[in-house]
PDB file of N, CA and C in Angstrom:
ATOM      1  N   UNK A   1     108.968  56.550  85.587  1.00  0.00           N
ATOM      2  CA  UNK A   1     109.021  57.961  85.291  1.00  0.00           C
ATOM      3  C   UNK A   1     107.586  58.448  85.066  1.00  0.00           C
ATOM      4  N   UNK A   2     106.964  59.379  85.393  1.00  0.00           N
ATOM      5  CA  UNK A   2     106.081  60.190  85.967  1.00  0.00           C
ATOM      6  C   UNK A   2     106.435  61.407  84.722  1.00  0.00           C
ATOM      7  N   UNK A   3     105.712  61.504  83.770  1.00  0.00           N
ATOM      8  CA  UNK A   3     105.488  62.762  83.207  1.00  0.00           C
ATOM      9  C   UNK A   3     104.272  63.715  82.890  1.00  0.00           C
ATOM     10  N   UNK A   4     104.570  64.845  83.759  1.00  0.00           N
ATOM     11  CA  UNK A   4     103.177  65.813  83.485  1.00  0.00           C
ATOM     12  C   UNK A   4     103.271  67.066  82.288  1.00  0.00           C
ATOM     13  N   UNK A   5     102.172  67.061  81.810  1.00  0.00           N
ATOM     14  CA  UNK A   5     102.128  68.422  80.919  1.00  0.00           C
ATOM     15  C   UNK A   5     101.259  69.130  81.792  1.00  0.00           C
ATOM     16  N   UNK A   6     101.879  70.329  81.490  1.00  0.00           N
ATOM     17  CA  UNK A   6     101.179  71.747  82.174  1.00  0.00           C
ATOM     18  C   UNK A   6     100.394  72.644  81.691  1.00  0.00           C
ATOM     19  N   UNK A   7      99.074  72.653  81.278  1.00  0.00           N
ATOM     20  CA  UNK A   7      98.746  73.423  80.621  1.00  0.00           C
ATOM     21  C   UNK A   7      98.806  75.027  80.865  1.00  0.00           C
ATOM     22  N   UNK A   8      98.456  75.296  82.198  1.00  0.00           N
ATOM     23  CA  UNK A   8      98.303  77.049  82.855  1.00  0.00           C
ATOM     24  C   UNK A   8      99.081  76.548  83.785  1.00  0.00           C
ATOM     25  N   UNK A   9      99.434  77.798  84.232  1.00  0.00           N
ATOM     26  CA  UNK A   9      99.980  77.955  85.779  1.00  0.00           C
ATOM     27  C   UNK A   9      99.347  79.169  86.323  1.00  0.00           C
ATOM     28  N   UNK A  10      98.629  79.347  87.514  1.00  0.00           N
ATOM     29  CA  UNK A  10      98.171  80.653  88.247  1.00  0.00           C
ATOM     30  C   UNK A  10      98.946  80.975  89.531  1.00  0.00           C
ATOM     31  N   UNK A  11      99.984  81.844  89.150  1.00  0.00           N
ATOM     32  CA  UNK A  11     100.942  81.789  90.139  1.00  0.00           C
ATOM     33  C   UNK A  11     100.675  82.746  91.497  1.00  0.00           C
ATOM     34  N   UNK A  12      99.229  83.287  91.175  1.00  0.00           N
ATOM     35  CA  UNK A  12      98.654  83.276  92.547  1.00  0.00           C
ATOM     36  C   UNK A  12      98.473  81.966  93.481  1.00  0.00           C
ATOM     37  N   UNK A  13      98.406  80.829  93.060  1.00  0.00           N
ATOM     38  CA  UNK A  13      98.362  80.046  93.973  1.00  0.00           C
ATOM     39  C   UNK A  13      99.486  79.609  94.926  1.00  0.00           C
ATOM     40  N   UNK A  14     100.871  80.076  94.780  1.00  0.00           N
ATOM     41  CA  UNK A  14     101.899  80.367  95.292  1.00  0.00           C
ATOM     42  C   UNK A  14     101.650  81.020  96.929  1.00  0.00           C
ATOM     43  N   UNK A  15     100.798  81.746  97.001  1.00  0.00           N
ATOM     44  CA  UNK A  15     100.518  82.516  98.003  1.00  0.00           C
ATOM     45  C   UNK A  15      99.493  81.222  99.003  1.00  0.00           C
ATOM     46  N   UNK A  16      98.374  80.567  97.917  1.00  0.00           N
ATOM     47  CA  UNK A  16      97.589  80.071  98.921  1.00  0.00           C
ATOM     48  C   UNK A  16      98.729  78.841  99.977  1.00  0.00           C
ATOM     49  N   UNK A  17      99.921  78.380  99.017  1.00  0.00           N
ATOM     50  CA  UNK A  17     100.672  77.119  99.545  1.00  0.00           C
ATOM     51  C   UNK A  17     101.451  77.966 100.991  1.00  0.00           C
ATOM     52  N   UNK A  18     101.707  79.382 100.519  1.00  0.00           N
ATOM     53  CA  UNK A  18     102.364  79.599 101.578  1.00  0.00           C
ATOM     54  C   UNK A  18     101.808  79.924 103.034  1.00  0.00           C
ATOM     55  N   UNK A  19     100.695  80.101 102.838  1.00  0.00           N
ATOM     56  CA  UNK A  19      99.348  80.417 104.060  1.00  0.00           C
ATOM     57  C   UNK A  19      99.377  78.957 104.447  1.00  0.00           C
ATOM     58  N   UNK A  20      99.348  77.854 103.370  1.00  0.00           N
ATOM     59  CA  UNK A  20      98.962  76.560 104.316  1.00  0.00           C
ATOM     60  C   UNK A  20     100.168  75.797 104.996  1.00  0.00           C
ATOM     61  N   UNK A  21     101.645  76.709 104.989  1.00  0.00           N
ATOM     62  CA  UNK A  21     102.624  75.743 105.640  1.00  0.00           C
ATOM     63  C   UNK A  21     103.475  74.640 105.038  1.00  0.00           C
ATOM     64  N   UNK A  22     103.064  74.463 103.885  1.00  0.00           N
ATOM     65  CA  UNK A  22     103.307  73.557 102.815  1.00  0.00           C
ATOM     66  C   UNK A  22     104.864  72.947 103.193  1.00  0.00           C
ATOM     67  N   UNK A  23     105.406  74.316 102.925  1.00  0.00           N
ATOM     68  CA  UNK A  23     107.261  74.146 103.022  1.00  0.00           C
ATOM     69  C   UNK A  23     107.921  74.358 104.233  1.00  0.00           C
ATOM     70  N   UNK A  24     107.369  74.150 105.142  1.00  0.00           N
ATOM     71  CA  UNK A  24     108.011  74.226 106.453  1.00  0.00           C
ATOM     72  C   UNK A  24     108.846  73.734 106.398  1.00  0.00           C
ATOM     73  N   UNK A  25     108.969  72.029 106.288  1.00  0.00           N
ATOM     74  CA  UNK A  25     110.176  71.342 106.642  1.00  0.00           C
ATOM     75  C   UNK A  25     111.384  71.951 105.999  1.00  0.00           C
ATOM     76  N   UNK A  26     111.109  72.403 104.664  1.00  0.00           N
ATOM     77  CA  UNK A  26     112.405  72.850 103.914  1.00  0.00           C
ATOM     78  C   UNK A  26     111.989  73.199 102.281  1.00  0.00           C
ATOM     79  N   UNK A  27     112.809  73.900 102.052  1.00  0.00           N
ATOM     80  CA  UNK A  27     112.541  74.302 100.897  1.00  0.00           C
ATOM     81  C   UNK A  27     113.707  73.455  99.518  1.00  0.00           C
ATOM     82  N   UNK A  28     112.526  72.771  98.802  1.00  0.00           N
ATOM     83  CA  UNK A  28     112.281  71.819  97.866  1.00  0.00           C
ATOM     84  C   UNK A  28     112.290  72.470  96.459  1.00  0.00           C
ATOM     85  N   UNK A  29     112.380  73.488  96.459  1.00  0.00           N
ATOM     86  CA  UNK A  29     112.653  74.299  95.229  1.00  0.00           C
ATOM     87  C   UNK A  29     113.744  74.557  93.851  1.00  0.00           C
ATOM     88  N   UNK A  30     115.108  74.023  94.834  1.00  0.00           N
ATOM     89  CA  UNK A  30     116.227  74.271  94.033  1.00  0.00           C
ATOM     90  C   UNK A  30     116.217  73.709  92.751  1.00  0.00           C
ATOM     91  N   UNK A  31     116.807  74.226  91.839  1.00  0.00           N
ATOM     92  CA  UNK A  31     116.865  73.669  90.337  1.00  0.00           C
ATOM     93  C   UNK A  31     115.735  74.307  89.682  1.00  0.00           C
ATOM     94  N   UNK A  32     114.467  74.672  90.465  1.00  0.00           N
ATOM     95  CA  UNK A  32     113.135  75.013  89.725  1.00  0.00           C
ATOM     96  C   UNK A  32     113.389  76.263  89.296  1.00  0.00           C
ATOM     97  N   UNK A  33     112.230  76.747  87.496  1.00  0.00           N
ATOM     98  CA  UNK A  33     112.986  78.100  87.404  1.00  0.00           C
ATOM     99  C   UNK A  33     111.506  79.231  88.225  1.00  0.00           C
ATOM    100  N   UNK A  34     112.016  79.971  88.601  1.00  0.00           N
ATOM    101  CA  UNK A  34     111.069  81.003  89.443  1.00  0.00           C
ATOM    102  C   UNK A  34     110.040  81.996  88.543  1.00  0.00           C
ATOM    103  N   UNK A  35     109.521  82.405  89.165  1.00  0.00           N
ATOM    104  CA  UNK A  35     108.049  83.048  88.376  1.00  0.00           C
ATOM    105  C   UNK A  35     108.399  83.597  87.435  1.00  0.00           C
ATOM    106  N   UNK A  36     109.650  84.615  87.772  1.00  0.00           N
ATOM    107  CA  UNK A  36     109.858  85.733  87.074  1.00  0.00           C
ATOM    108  C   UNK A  36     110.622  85.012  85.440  1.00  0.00           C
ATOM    109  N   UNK A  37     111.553  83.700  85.792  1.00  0.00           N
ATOM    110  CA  UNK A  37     112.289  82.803  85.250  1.00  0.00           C
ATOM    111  C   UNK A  37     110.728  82.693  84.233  1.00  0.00           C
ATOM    112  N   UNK A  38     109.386  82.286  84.157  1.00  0.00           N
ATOM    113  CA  UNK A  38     108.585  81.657  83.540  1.00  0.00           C
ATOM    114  C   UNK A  38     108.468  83.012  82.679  1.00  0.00           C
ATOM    115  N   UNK A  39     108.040  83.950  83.293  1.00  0.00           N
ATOM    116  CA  UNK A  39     106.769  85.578  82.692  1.00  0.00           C
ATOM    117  C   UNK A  39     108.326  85.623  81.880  1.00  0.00           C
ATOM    118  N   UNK A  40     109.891  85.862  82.030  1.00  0.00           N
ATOM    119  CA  UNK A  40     111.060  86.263  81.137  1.00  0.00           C
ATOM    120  C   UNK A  40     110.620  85.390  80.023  1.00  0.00           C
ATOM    121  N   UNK A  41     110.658  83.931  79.984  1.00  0.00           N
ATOM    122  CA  UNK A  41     110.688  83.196  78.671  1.00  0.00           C
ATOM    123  C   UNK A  41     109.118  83.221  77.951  1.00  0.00           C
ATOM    124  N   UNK A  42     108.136  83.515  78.678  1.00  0.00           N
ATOM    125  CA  UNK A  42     106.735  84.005  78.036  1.00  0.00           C
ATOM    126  C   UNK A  42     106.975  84.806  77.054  1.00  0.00           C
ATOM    127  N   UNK A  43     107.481  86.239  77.662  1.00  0.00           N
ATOM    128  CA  UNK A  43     107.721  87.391  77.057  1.00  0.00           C
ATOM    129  C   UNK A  43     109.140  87.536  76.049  1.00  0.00           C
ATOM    130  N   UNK A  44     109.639  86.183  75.132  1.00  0.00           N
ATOM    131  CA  UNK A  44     110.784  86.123  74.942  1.00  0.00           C
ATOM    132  C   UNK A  44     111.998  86.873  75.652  1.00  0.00           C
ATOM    133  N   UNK A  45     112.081  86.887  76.596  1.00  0.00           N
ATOM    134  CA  UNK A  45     113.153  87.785  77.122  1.00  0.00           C
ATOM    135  C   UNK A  45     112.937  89.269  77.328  1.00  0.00           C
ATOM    136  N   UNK A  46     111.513  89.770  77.341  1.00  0.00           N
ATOM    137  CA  UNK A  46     111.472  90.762  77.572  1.00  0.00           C
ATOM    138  C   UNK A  46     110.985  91.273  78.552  1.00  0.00           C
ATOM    139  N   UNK A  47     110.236  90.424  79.371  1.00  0.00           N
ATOM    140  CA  UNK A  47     110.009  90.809  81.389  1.00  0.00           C
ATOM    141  C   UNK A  47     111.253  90.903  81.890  1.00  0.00           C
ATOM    142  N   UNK A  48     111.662  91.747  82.593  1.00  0.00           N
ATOM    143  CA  UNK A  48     112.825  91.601  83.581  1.00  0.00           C
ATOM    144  C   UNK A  48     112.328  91.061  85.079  1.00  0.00           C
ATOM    145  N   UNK A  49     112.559  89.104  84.487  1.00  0.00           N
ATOM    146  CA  UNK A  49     112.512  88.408  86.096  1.00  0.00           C
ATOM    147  C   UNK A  49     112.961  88.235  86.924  1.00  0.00           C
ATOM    148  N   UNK A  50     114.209  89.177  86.591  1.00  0.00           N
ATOM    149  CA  UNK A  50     115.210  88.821  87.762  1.00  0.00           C
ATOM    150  C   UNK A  50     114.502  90.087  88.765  1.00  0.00           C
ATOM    151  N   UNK A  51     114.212  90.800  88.362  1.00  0.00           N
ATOM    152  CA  UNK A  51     113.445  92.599  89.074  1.00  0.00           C
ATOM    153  C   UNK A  51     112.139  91.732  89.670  1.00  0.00           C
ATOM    154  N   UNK A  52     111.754  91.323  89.092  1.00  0.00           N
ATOM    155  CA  UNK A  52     110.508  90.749  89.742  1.00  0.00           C
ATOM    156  C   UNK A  52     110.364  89.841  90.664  1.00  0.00           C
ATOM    157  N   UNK A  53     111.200  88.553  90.256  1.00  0.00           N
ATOM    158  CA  UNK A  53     111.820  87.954  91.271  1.00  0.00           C
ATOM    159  C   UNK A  53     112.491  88.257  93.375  1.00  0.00           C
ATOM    160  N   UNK A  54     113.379  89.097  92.873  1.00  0.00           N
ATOM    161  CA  UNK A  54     113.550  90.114  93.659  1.00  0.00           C
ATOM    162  C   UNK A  54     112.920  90.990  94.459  1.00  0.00           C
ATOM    163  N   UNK A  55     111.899  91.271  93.824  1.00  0.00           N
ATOM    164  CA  UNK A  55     110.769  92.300  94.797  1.00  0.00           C
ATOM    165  C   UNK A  55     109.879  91.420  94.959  1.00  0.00           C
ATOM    166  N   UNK A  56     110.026  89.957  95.056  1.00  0.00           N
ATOM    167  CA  UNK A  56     108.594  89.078  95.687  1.00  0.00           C
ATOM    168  C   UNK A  56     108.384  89.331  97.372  1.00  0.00           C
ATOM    169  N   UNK A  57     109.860  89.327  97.673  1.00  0.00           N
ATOM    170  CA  UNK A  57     109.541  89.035  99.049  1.00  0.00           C
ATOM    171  C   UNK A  57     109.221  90.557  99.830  1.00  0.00           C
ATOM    172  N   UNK A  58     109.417  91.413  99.391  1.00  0.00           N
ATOM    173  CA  UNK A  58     108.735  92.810  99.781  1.00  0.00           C
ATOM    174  C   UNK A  58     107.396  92.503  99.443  1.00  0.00           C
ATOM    175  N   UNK A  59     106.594  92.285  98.294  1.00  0.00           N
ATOM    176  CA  UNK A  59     105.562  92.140  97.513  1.00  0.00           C
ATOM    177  C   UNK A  59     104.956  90.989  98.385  1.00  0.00           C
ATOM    178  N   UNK A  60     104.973  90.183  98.555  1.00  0.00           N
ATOM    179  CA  UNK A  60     104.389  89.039  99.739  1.00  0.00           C
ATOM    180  C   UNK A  60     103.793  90.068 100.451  1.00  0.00           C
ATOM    181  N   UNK A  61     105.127  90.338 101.673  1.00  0.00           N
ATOM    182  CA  UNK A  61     105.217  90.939 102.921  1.00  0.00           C
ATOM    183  C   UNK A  61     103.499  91.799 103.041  1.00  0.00           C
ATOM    184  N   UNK A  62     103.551  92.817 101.902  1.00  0.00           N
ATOM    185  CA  UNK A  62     102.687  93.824 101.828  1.00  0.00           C
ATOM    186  C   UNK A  62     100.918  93.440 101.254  1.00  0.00           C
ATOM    187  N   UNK A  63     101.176  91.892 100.360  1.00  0.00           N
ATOM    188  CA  UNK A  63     100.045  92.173  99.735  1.00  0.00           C
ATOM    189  C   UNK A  63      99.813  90.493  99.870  1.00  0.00           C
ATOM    190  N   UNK A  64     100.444  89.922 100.729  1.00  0.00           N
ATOM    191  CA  UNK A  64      99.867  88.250 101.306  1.00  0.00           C
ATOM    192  C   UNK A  64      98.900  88.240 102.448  1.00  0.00           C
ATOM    193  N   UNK A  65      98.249  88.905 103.053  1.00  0.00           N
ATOM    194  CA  UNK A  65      97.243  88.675 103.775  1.00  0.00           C
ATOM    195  C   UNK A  65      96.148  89.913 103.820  1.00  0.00           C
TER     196      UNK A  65
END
């Protein structure tokens, strides 16, 4: 067993993995909790990540390259 602590996360780097192809074969994600899932429990429950979540893939589209 393999255990890491995390100190930061810069979830801009999300963007650089997706420029490099990373997940082509398939997406390896399931079970993981999503950005918006992290900034909700930051903010005790007070980001709405599911809204944020949700508007990633518009938000990519417009502001990934």
């Amino acid at each position: 067993m393999v255990i890491i602590k995390i100190a930061e996360i810069y979830s801009q780097c999300a963007r650089a993995v997706m420029r490099a192809g990373l997940w082509i074969d398939g997406d390896l994600s399931e079970g993981l909790p999503t950005v918006g899932d992290m900034l909700k429990e930051m903010t005790s429950g007070e980001f709405d990540g599911a809204t944020y979540d949700k508007g990633w893939a518009a938000r990519a589209k417009e502001t990934l390259w």
